[in-house]
Protein backbone atom coordinates (compact mmCIF):
# COMPACT_ATOMS: atom_id res chain seq x y z
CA UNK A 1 24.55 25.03 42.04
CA UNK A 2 22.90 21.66 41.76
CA UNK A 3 24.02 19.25 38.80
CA UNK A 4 20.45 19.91 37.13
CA UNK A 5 20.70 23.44 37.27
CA UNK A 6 24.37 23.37 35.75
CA UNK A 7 22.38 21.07 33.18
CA UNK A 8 20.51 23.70 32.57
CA UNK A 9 22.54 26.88 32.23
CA UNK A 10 25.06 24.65 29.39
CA UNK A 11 22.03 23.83 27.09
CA UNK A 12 18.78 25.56 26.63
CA UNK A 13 15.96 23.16 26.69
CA UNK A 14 14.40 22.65 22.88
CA UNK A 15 11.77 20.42 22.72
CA UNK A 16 12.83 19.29 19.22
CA UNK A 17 16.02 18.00 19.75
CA UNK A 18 16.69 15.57 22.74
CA UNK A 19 20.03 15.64 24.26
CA UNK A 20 23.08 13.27 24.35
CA UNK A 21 21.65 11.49 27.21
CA UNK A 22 17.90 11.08 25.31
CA UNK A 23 19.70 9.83 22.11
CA UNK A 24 22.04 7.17 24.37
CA UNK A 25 18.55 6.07 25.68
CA UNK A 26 16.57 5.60 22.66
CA UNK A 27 19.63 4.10 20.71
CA UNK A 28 19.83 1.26 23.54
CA UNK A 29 16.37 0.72 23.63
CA UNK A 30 15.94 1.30 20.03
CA UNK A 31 14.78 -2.49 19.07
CA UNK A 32 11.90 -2.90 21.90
CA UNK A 33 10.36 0.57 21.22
CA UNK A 34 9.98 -0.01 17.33
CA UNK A 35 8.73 -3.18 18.08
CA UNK A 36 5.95 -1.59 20.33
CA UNK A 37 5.51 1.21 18.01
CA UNK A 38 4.82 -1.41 15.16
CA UNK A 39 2.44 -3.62 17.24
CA UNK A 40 0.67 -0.94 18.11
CA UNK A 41 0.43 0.34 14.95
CA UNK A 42 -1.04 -3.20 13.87
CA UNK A 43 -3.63 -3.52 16.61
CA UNK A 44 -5.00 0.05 15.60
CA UNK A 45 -5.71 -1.32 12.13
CA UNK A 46 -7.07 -4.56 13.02
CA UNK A 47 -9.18 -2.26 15.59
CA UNK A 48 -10.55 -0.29 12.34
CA UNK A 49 -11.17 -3.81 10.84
CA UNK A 50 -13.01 -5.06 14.02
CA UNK A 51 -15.40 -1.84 13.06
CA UNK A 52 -15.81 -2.37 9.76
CA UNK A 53 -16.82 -5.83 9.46
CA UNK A 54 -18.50 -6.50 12.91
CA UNK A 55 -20.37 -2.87 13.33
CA UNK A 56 -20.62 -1.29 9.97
CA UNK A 57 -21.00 -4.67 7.55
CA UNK A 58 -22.46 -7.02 9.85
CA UNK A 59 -24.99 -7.75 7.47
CA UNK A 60 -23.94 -8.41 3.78
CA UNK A 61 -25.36 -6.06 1.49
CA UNK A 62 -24.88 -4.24 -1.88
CA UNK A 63 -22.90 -1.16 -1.33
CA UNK A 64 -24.09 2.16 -3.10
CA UNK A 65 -22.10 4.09 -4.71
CA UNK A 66 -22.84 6.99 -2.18
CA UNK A 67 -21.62 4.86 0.30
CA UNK A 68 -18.47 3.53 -1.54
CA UNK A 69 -17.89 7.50 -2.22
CA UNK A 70 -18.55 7.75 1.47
CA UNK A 71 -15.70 5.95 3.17
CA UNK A 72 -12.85 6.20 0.73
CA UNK A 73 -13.60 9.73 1.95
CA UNK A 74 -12.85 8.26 5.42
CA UNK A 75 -9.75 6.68 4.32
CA UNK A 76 -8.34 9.39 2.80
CA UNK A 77 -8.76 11.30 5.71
CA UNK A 78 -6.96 9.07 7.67
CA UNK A 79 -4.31 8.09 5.54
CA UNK A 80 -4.23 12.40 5.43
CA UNK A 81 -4.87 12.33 9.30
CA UNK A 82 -1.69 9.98 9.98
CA UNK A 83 0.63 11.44 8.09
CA UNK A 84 -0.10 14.56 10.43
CA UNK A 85 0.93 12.65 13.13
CA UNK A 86 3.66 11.12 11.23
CA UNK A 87 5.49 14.70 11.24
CA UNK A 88 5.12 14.89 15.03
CA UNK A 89 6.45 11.12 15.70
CA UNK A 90 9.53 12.29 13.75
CA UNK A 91 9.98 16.12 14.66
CA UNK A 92 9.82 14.71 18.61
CA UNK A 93 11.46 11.29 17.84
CA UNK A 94 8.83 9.12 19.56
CA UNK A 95 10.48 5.88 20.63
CA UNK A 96 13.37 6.27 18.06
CA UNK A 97 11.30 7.02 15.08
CA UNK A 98 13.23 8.77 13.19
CA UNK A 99 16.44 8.44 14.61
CA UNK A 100 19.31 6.71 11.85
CA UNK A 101 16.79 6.11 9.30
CA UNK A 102 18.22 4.01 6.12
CA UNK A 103 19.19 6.18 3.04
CA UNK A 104 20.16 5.70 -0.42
CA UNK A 105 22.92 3.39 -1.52
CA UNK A 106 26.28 4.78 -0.35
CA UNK A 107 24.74 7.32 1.83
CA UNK A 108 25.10 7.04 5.91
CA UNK A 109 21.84 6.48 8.09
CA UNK A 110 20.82 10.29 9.46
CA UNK A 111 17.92 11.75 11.58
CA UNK A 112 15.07 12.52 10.04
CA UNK A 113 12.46 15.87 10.75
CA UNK A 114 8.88 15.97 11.10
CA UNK A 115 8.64 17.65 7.59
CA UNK A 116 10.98 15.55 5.45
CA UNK A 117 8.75 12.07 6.89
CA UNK A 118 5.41 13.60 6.38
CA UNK A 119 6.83 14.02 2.39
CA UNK A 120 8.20 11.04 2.20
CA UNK A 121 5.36 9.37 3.50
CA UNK A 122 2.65 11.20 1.51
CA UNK A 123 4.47 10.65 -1.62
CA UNK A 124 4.28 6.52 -0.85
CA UNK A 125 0.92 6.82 0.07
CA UNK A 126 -0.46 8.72 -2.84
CA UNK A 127 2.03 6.41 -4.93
CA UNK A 128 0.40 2.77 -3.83
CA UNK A 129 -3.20 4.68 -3.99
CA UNK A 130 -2.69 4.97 -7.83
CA UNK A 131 -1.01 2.12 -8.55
CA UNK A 132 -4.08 0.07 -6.86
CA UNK A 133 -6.33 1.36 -9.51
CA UNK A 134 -4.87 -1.39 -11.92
CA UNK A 135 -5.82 -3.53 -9.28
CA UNK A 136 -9.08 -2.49 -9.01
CA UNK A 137 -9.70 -3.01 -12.88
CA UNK A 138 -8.26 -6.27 -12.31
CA UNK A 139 -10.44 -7.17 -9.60
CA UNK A 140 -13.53 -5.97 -11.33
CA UNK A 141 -12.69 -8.74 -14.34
CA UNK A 142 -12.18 -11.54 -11.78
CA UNK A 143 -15.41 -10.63 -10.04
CA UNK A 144 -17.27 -10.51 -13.44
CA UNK A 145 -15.62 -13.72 -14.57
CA UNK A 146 -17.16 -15.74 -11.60
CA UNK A 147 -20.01 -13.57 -11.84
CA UNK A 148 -19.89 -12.90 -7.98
CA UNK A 149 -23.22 -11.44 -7.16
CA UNK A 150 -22.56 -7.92 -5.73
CA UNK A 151 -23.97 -8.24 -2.18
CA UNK A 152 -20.76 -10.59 -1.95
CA UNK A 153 -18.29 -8.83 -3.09
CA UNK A 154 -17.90 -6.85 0.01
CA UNK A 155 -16.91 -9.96 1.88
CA UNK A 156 -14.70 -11.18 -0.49
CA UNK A 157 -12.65 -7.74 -0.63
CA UNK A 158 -12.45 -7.50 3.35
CA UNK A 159 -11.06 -11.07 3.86
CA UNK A 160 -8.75 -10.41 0.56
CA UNK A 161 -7.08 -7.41 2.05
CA UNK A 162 -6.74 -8.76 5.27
CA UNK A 163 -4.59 -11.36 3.51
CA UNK A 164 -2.73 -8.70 1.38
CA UNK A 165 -1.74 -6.60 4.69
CA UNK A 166 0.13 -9.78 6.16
CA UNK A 167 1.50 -10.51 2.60
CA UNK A 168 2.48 -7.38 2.20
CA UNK A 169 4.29 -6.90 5.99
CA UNK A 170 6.09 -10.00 5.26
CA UNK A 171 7.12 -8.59 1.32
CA UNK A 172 8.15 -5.64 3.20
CA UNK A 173 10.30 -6.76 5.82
CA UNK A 174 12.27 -8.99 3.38
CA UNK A 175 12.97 -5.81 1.20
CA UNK A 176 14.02 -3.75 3.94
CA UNK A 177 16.34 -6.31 5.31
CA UNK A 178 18.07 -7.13 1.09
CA UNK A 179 18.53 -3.54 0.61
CA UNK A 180 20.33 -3.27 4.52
CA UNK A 181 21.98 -6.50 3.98
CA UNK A 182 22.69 -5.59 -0.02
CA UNK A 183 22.86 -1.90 -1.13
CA UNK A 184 22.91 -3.29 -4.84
CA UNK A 185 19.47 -4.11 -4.86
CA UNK A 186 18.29 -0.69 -4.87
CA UNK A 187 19.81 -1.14 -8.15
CA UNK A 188 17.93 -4.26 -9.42
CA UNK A 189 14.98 -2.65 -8.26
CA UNK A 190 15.45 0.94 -10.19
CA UNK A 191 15.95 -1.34 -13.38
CA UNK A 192 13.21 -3.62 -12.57
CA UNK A 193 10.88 -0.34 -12.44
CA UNK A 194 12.25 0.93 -15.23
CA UNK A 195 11.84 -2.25 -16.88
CA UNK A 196 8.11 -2.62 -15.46
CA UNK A 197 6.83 1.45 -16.57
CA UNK A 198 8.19 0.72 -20.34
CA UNK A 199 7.11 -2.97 -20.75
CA UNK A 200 3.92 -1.46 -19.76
CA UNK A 201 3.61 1.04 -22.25
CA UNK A 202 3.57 -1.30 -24.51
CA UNK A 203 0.99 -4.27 -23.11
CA UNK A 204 -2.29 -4.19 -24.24
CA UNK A 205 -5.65 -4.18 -21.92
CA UNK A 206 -4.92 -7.10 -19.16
CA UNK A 207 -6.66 -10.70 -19.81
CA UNK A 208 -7.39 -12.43 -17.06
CA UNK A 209 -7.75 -16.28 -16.86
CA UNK A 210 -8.30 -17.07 -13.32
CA UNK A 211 -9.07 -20.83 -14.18
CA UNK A 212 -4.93 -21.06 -14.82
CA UNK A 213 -4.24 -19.46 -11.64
CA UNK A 214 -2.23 -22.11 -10.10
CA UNK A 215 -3.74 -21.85 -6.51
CA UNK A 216 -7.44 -22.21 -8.42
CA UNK A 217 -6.31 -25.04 -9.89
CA UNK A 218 -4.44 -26.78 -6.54
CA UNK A 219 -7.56 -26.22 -5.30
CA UNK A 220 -9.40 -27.84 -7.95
CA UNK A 221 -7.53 -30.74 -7.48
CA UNK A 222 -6.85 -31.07 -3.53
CA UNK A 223 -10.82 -30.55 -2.35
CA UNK A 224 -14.12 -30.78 -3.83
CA UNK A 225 -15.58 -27.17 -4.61
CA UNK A 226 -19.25 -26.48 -5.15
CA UNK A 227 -20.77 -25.66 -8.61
CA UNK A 228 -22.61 -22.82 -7.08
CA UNK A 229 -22.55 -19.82 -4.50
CA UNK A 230 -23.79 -20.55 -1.07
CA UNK A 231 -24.64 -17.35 0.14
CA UNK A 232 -21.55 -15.89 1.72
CA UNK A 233 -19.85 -19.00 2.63
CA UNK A 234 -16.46 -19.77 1.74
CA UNK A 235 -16.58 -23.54 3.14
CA UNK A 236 -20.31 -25.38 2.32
CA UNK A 237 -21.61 -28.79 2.43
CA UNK A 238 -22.32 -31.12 -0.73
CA UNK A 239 -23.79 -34.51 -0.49
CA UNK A 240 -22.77 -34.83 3.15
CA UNK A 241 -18.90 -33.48 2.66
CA UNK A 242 -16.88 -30.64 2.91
CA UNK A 243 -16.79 -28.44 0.42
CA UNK A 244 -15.21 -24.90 -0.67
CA UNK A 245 -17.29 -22.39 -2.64
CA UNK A 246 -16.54 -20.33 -5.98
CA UNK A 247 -16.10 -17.42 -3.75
CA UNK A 248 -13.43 -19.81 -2.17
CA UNK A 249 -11.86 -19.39 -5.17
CA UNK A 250 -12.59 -15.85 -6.20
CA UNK A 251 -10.54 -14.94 -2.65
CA UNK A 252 -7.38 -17.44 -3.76
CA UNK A 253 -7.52 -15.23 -7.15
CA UNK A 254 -7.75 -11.63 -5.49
CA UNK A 255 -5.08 -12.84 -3.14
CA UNK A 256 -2.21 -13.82 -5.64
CA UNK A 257 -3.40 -11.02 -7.79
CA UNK A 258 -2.43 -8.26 -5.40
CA UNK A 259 1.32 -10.22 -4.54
CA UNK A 260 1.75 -9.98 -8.07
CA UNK A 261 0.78 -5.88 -8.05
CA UNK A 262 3.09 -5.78 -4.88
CA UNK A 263 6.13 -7.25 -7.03
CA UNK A 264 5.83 -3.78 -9.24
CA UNK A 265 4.53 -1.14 -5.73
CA UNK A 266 6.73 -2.48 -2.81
CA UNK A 267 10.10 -1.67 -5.23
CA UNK A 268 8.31 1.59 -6.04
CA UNK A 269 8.08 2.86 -2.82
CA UNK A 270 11.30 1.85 -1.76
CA UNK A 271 12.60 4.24 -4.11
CA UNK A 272 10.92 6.84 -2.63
CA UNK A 273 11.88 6.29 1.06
CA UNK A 274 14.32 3.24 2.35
CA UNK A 275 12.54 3.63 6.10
CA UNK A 276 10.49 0.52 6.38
CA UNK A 277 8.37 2.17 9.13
CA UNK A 278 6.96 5.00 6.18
CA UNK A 279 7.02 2.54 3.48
CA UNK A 280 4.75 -0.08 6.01
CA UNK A 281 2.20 2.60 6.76
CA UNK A 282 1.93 3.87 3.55
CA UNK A 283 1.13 0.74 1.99
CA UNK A 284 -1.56 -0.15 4.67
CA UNK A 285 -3.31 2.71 4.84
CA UNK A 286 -3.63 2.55 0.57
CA UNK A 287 -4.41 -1.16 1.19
CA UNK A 288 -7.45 -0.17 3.46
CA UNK A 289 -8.50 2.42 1.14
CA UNK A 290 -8.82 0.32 -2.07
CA UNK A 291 -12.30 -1.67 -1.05
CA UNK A 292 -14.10 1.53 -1.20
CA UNK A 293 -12.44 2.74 -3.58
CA UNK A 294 -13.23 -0.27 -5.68
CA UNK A 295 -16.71 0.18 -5.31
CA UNK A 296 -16.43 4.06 -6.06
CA UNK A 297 -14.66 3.69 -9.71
CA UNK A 298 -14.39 -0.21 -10.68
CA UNK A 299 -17.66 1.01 -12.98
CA UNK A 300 -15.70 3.77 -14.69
CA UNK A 301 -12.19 2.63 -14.33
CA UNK A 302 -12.60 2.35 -18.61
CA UNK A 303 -12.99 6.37 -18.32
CA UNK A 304 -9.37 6.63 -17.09
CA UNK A 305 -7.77 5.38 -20.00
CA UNK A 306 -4.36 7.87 -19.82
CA UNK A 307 -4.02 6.67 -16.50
CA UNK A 308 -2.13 3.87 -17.53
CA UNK A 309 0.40 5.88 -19.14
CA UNK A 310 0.94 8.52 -16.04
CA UNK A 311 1.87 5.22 -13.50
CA UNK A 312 3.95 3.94 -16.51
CA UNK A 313 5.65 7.34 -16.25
CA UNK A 314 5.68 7.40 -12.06
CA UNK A 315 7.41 3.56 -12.49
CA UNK A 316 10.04 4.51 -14.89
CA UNK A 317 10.50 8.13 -12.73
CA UNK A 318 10.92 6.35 -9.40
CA UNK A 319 13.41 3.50 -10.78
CA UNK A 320 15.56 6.25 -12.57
CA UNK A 321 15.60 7.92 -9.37
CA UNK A 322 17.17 4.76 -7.29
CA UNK A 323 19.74 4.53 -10.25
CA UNK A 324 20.80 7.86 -10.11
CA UNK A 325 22.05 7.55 -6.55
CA UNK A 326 25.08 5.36 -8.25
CA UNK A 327 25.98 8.58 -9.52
CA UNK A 328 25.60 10.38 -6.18
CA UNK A 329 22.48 12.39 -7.64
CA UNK A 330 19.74 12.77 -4.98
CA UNK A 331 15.69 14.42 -5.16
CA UNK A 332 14.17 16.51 -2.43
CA UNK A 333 11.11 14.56 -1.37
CA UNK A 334 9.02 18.01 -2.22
CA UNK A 335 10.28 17.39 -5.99
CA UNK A 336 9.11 13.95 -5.82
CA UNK A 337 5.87 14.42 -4.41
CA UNK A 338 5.30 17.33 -7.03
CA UNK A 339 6.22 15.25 -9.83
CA UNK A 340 4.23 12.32 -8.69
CA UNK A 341 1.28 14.47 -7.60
CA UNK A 342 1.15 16.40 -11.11
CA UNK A 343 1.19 13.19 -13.37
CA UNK A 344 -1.22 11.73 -11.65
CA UNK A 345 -3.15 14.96 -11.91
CA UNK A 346 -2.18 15.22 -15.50
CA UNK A 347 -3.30 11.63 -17.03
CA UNK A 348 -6.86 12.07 -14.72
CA UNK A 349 -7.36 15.38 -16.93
CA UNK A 350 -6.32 14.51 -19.78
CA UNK A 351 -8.43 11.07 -19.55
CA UNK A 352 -11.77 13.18 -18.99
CA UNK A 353 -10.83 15.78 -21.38
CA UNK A 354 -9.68 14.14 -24.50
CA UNK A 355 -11.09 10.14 -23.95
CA UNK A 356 -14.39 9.39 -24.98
CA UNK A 357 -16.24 6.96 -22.62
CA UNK A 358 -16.72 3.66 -22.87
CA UNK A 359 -19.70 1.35 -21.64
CA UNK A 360 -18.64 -0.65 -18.66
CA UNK A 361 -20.18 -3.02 -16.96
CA UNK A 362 -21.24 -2.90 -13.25
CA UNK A 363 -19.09 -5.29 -11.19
């Protein structure tokens, strides 16, 4: 009998679960394949960006709201789309995904299934999706405040989230390597969430200076920057020179704006998963959702008002959670997704049920 056939006979073949010899392989190579994984994950995004702005938005233009309505439909299916293929990447442990994925504080690195990833990653995904509506109010103020004519906006918001994916890869990465280099900090983040959802409870409506935004007023001070709007331009010419535009400006603001929301949603999601692959793709794909879905709700973000209250709730939820793993107390990610996915649900109902509406202006 040949040694493949003894092979054979000792261990029935299940696709599901490679063997010693698979596991020895991916573990040495383990490094190089996530790098690959993660570069290719990167060029497929930029690839969606390539689309976006040089086939679909070539032209500036004002977009309708069937059209807004029209690709965070798209999105959604994606983001919905990848986490399909984020159960298979695990179940079959495609180039080490999966394999000794980081854990809670005091628990060991263990495989993860198909099943358990897909949770985990549609609970981060659906948890950065609704904490980018306060961005999306936010961004709606800063857009009136410079009163950024709305066949620009579009521009503004593709070059802003560019910026906010590498911000937010780099934010990322440094978590994932405190919380591996320091298991406390899963602490300091539970209280800083906790912290965050209460503190917010109590703060009134946002104001928004973007004059004292300290980039705006570098700026201000390093190069000359035009009174008024040239077109789409961020970089124009005055009296012969150089010169940056206010939607120059109106990018610097966007930009900054979103690190700050990342301070409160790249904690947030750590406490739902500690594998920096899930919480990486969950926070792009919300990232590439939010232009649309600024132009879908930014009118009628004021209808929404309880809202507010359910993320408060999600924050203070997620940073109990990390805490609790002090005490060796653990969720199922299908508890967490439930609870996330039904307060959500609940301040949206409530919100059109029992809030009146309020006039808001177009952005």
């Amino acid at each position: 009998m040949s040694g493949r056939t003894r092979a054979s006979a000792r261990r029935p073949f299940d696709p599901h679960v490679p063997d010693m010899t698979d596991l020895l392989f991916l573990a040495a190579t383990d490094g190089a394949a996530k790098t690959w994984f993660y570069a290719g994950f990167v060029a497929m995004i930029l690839f969606f960006l390539a689309l976006d702005l040089g086939v679909f938005n070539r032209t500036s233009h004002v977009t309708t709201l069937r059209e807004a309505l029209t690709w965070t439909g798209v999105w959604v299916t994606t983001a919905l789309c990848f986490g399909v293929a984020v159960y298979f990447i695990y179940e079959h442990k495609w180039l080490g995904i999966g394999l000794d994925v980081p854990q809670g504080a005091g628990e060991a690195a263990r495989h993860v299934g198909g099943g358990e990833a897909a949770g985990l990653y549609l609970t981060a995904w659906m948890l950065e999706y609704a904490l980018s509506m306060d961005n999306i109010f936010v961004m709606a103020l800063i857009f009136r405040y410079f009163m950024v004519p709305a066949i620009h906006q579009h521009r503004v918001l593709f070059w802003g989230i560019l910026g906010a994916l590498a911000l937010r890869g780099v934010m990322i990465w440094v978590g994932a390597e405190l919380i591996h280099a320091f298991h406390w900090i899963e602490y300091v983040f539970g209280a800083f969430l906790v912290f965050t959802g209460l503190k917010m409870l109590k703060a009134g409506d946002a104001e928004i200076d973007p004059e004292r935004n300290p980039l705006v007023r570098l700026a201000r001070r390093l190069v000359r920057v035009s009174p008024t709007f040239d077109g789409d331009r961020f970089i124009t010419t005055m009296d012969g020179a150089k010169a940056v535009t206010p939607l120059f400006l109106v990018l610097l603001v966007v930009e900054t704006t979103d690190v700050v929301f990342a301070v409160d949603s790249i904690p947030a999601v750590f406490g739902v998963t500690r594998d920096p692959f899930l919480v990486f793709t969950s926070n792009i794909f919300a990232i590439l959702g939010l232009r649309s879905l600024y132009f879908a709700l930014a009118a009628i973000m004021g209808r929404f008002e309880h809202l507010k209250y359910a993320l408060c709730l999600i924050l203070v939820f997620i940073g109990a959670k990390m805490l609790a793993t002090m005490w060796g107390l653990s969720m199922s990610p299908k508890l967490s997704l439930a609870i996330v996915a039904s307060t959500l649900a609940l301040g949206v109902v409530s919100s059109l049920l029992f809030c009146k509406p309020r006039d808001a202006e177009a952005a």
